[in-house]
Structure formats: structure tokens, C-alpha cells
Protein backbone atom coordinates (compact mmCIF):
# COMPACT_ATOMS: atom_id res chain seq x y z
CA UNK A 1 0.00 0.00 0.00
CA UNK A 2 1.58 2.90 -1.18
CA UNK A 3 0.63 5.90 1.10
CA UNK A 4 0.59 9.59 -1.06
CA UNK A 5 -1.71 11.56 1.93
CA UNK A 6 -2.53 11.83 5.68
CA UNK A 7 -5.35 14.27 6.41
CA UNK A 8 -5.06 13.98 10.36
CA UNK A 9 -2.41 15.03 12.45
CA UNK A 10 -1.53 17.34 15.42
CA UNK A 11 1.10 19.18 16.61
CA UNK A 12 2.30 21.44 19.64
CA UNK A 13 -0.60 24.10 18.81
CA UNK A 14 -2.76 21.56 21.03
CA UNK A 15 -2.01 18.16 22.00
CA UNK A 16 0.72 17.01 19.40
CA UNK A 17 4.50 17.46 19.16
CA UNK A 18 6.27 19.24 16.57
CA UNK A 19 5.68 22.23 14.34
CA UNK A 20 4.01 22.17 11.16
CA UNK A 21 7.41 22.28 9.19
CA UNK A 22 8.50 18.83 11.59
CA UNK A 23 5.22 17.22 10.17
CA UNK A 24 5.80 18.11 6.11
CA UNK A 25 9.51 17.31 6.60
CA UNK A 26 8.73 13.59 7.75
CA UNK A 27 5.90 13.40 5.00
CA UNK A 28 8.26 14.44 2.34
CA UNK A 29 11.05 11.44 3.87
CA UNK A 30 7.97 9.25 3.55
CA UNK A 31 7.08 9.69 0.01
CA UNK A 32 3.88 11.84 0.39
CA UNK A 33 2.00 14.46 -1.91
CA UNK A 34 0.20 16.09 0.93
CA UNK A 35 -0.99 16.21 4.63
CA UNK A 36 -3.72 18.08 6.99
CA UNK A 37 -2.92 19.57 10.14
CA UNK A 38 -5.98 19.14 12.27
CA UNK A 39 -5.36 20.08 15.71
CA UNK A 40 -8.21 19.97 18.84
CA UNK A 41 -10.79 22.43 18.55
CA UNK A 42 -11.32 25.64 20.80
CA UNK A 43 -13.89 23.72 23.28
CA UNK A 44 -11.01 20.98 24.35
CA UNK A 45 -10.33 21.06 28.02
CA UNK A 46 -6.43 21.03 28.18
CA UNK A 47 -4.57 21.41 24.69
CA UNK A 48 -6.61 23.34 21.93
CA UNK A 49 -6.30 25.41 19.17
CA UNK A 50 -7.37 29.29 19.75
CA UNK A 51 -8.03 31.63 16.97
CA UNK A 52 -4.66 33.04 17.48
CA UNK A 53 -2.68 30.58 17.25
CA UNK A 54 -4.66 29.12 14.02
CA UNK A 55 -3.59 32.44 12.41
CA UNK A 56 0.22 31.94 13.37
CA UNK A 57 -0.10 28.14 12.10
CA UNK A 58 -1.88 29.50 8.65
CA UNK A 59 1.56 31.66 8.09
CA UNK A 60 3.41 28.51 9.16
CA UNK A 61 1.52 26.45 6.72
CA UNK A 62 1.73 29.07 3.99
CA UNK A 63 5.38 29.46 4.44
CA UNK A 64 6.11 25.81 4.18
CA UNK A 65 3.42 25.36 0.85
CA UNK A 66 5.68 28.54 -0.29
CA UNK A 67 8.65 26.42 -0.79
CA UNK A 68 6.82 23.81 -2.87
CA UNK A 69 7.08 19.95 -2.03
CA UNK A 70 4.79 18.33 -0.10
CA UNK A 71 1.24 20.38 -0.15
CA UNK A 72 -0.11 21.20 3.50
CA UNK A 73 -3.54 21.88 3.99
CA UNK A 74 -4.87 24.19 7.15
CA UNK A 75 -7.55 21.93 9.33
CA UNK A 76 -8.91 21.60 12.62
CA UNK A 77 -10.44 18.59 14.24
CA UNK A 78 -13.77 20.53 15.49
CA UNK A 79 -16.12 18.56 18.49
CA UNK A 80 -19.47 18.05 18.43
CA UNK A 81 -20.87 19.83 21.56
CA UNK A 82 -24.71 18.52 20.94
CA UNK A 83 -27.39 17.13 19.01
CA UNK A 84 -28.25 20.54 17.32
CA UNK A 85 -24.70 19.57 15.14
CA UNK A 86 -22.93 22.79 17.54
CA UNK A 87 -19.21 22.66 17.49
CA UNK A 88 -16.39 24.14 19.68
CA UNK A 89 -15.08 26.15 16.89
CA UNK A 90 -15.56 29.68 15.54
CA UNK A 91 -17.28 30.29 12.12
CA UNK A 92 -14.23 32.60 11.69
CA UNK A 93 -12.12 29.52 11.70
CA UNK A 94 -14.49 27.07 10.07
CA UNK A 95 -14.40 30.05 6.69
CA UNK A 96 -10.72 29.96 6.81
CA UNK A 97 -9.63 26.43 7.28
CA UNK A 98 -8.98 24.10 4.67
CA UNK A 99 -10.29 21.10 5.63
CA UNK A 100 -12.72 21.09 8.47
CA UNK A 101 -12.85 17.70 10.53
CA UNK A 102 -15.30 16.75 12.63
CA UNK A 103 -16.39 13.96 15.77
CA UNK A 104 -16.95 13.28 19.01
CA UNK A 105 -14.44 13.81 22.13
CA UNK A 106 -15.27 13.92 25.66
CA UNK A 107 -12.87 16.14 27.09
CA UNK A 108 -14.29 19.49 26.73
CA UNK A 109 -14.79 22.60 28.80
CA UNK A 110 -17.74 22.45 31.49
CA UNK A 111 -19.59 25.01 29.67
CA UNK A 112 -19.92 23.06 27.06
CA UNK A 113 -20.93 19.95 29.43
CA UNK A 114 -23.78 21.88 31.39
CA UNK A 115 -25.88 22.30 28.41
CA UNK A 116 -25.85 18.98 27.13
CA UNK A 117 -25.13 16.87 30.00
CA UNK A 118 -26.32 13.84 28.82
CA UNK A 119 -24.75 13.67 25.14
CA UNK A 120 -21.55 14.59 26.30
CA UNK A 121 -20.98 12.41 29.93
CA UNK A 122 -22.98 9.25 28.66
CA UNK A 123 -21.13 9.46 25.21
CA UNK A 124 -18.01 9.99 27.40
CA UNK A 125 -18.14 8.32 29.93
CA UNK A 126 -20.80 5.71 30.37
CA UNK A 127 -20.97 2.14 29.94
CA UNK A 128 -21.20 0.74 26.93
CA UNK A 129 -24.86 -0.56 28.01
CA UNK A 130 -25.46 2.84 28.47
CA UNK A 131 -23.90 4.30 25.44
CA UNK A 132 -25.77 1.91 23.34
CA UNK A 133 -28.89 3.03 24.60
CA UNK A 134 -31.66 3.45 21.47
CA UNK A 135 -32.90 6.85 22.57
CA UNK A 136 -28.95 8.11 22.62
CA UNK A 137 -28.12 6.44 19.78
CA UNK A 138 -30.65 8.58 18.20
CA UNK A 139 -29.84 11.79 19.35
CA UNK A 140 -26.18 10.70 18.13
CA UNK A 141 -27.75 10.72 14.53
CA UNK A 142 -29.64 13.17 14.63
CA UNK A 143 -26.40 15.80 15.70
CA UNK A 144 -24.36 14.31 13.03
CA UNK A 145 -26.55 14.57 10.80
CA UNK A 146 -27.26 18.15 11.91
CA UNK A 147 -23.61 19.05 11.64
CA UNK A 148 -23.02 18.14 8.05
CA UNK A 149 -26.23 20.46 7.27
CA UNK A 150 -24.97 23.44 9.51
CA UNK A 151 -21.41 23.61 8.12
CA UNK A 152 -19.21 22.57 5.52
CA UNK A 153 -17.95 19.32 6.50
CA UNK A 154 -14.93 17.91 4.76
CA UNK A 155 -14.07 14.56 6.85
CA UNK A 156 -15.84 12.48 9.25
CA UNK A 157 -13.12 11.44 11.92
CA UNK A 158 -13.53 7.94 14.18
CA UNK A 159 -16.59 7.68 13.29
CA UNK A 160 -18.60 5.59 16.18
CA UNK A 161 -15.77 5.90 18.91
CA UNK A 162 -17.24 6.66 21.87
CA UNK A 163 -20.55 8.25 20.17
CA UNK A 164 -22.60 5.25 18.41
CA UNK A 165 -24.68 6.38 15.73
CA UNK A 166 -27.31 4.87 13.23
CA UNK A 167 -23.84 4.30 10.94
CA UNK A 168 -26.04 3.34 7.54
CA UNK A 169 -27.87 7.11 7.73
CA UNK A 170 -24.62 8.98 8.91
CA UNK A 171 -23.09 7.60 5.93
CA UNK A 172 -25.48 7.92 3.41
CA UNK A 173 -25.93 11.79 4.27
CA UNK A 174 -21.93 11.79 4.03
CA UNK A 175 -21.80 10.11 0.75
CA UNK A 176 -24.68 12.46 -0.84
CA UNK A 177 -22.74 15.37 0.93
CA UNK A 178 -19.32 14.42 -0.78
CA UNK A 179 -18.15 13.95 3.21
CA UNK A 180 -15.27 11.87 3.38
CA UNK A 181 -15.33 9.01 6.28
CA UNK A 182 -12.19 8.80 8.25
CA UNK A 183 -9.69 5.05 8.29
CA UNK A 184 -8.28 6.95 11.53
CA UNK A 185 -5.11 4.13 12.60
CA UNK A 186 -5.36 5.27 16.22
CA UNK A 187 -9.25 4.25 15.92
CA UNK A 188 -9.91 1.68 13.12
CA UNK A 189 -11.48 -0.58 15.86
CA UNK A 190 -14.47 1.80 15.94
CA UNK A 191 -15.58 1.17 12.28
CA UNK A 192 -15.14 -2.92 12.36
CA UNK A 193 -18.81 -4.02 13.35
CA UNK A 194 -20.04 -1.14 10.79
CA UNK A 195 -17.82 -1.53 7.78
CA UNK A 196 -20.68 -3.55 6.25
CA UNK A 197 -22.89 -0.13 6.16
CA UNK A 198 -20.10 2.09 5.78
CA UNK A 199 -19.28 0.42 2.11
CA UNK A 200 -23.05 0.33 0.97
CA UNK A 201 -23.32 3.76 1.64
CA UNK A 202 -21.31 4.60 -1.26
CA UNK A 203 -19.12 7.18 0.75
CA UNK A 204 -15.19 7.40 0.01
CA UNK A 205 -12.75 7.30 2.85
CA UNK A 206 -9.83 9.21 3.76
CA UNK A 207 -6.60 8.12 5.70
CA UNK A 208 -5.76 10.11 8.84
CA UNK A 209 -3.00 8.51 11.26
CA UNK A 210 -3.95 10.98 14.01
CA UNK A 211 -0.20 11.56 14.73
CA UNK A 212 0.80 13.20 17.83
CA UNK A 213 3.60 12.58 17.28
CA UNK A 214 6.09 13.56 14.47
CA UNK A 215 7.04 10.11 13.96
CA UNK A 216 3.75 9.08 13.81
CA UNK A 217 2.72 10.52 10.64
CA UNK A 218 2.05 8.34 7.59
CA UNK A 219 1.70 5.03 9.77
CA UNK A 220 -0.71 2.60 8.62
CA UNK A 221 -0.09 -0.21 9.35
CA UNK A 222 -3.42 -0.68 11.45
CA UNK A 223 -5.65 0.56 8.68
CA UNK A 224 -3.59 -1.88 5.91
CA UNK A 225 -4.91 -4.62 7.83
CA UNK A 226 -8.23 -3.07 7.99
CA UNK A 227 -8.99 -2.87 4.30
CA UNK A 228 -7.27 -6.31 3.85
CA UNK A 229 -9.26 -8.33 6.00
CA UNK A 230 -12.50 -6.28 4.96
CA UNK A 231 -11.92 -5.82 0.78
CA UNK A 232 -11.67 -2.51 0.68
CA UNK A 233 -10.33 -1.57 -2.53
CA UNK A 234 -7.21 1.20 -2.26
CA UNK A 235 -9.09 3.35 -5.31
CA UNK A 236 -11.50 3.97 -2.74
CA UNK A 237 -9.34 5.56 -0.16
CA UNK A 238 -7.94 9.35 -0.64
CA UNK A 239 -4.70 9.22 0.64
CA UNK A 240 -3.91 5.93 -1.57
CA UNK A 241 -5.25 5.68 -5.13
CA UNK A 242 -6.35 8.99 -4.89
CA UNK A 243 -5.81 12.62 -3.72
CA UNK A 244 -8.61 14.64 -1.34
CA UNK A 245 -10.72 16.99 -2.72
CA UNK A 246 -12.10 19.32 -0.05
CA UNK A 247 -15.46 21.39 -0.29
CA UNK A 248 -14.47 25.27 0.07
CA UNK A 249 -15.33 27.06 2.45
CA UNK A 250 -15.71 30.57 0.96
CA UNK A 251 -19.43 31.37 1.29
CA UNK A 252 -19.80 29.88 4.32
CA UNK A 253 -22.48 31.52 6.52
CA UNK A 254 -23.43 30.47 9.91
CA UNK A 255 -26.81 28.97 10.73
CA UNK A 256 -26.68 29.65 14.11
């Protein structure tokens, strides 16, 4: 499996290590066309991205793009706060990113906790008895499906860790959308009882190692075995037979 693109990866603006020059210089040693930085959104509790310091990383990225070599798009990976489709992350980011990422995490700030209490402590911290519950299961769907109407959605990451949804409707919507689902190597487990659904939906996936670290980046070797054992064919998967194409996000007006 020849890997040409990772669309996931962090670095010391939030919870990763190393700069966005550490991350392209490792891609290029690796053989790849291009990669997405796509650190925690603004909601996280301890290391997150603020709208300064996505400004600084933009001139980082552009300065790096400037010298040509391996292409490096501006992302964040935004949270889901609640089954409206609300994220942690300013529309002022969301316009001027890239690629815009989206799922579920649980450690966010309490504000974003007391309002939905139940989405985010059951999703984050229950049982999984209580996570699979039919009526929170529901409400899952429903706020992904919300957030791919309210904004322009590029990549669906770890899709069903922690958060289970209906997977067949998520990915449907995705696939109609031109959403990308995520083969994330830190989190493959969370697609295996699904995979079935996720292929009839139609939607394409995209590789993202979810490196935190620099020498992290480009590492499949999780989501090889993946698409082996499940017949996944590599034309299907941006980031192998194929480049990403990301929906712009110039136009983009709230509907909050």
C-alpha cells in the first residue's frame, strides 16, 4: 500500500509534538504528496487550538506550501458539543480552514458539558450498556446529521468511537454530501462491526493517522490490515489511489 496523503495530524498548537514544518519534513522522507494539520478544537479542556494561534499556524503552513514539495492543507479537528450539530469552533475559523474535521471527544470545557449533560458524559463516559442506549443512539444521529447540514464538512473522523450512531444514515448523508469518512489508525477498531454499512453507503474514505507525534505521521499499518481483511479496494481511499478533494469554504455563513 503505497501511502501519497494523511489528512489527520496534530502538533504542539494543542495536544501534538512538533511544528508544522516537523510534520511536512517527515511526510516528504515518507514519500507523500500532501498532509492536513488538524489540531483539537477551541472547546477541548487542556490542549486546543485558539483563533490566534490558528492564524500563526496558517503563516506557518503558507510558508512551508511557499517552498513547494509536499502540499499542507490548514484543518482543525472541530467537536461536536450537541445534538443541534454545535461545534467548539468559531465560524471565523471554520471560513478559513482548509479542511474542516469533525467527531466526538469527551474532554471538553464544562460550559460546554452543562448544556448537554447527557450527550456529552454518557457518550463519554458511560458504559457501553449505556452508550448503546436506542434513545442516545438517536440523538447521536440526529447531531451528526445536523452538523453536516450546519457547516461545511470535509471529513468524518472515528466515526462511532465513543458516540454510536445509526452508521447506515450517517453515511449515506456523508456520501450524498461528498463527506469523506475517516480510516483513523489510532481508531480503526471503531468502524469494524459497521464496515458492512459504511461500504453500501457509497461514501469514500480518507486516511488520517492521528499523529501526535512527528514520527507518527504516515503510519498505517493498522488501517492496511483493515482494508485487507474487509476488501476494501485502495481506489477507494484518498490518501492511496487517490488525492482529497475538499469542499471550500468561501461562502460559508453560519446557521446559528
Amino acid at each position: 500500500m503505497k501511502v501519497i496523503g494523511d489528512y489527520h495530524m496534530h502538533t504542539n498548537a494543542s495536544d501534538g509534538r512538533g511544528s508544522v514544518r516537523d510534520k511536512a519534513v517527515r511526510a516528504a522522507e515518507l514519500g507523500l504528496k500532501e498532509i492536513a494539520i488538524a489540531d483539537h478544537g477551541c472547546g477541548s479542556l487542556f490542549f486546543r487550538q485558539t483563533e490566534e494561534k490558528f492564524r500563526k499556524q496558517q503563516a506557518q503552513i503558507a510558508a512551508v506550501n511557499a517552498e513547494g514539495g509536499v502540499k499542507v492543507y490548514s484543518g482543525i479537528e472541530a467537536s461536536i458539543t450537541g445534538e443541534d450539530g454545535s461545534l467548539d469552533v468559531p465560524d471565523a475559523i471554520v471560513a478559513a480552514c482548509d479542511v474542516l474535521t469533525v467527531g466526538f471527544h469527551r474532554f471538553l470545557q464544562p460550559r460546554y458539558i452543562c448544556r448537554e449533560p447527557r450527550f456529552l458524559l454518557v457518550n463519554g463516559w458511560g458504559s457501553e450498556r449505556a452508550r448503546g442506549d436506542e434513545e442516545l443512539v438517536a440523538c447521536n444521529t440526529r447531531a451528526w446529521l445536523a452538523v453536516m447540514e450546519r457547516y461545511p464538512v470535509d471529513v468524518l473522523c472515528h466515526l462511532g468511537h465513543r458516540a454510536a450512531v445509526d452508521v447506515g444514515a450517517v453515511c449515506r448523508a456523508a456520501a450524498e454530501k461528498g463527506i469523506y469518512i475517516e480510516l483513523n489508525e489510532k481508531h480503526i477498531d471503531a468502524l469494524e462491526r459497521h464496515i458492512d454499512e459504511v461500504s453500501a453507503s457509497g461514501a469514500i474514505f480518507i486516511l488520517g493517522s492521528d499523529a501526535h507525534s512527528t514520527g507518527k505521521v504516515g503510519a498505517f499499518g493498522r488501517v492496511e490490515e483493515f482494508m485487507r481483511r474487509h476488501n476494501i479496494p485502495e481506489d477507494r481511499v484518498c490518501g492511496i489511489g487517490r488525492t482529497a478533494v475538499f469542499r471550500t469554504k468561501k461562502g460559508f455563513i453560519s446557521t446559528k
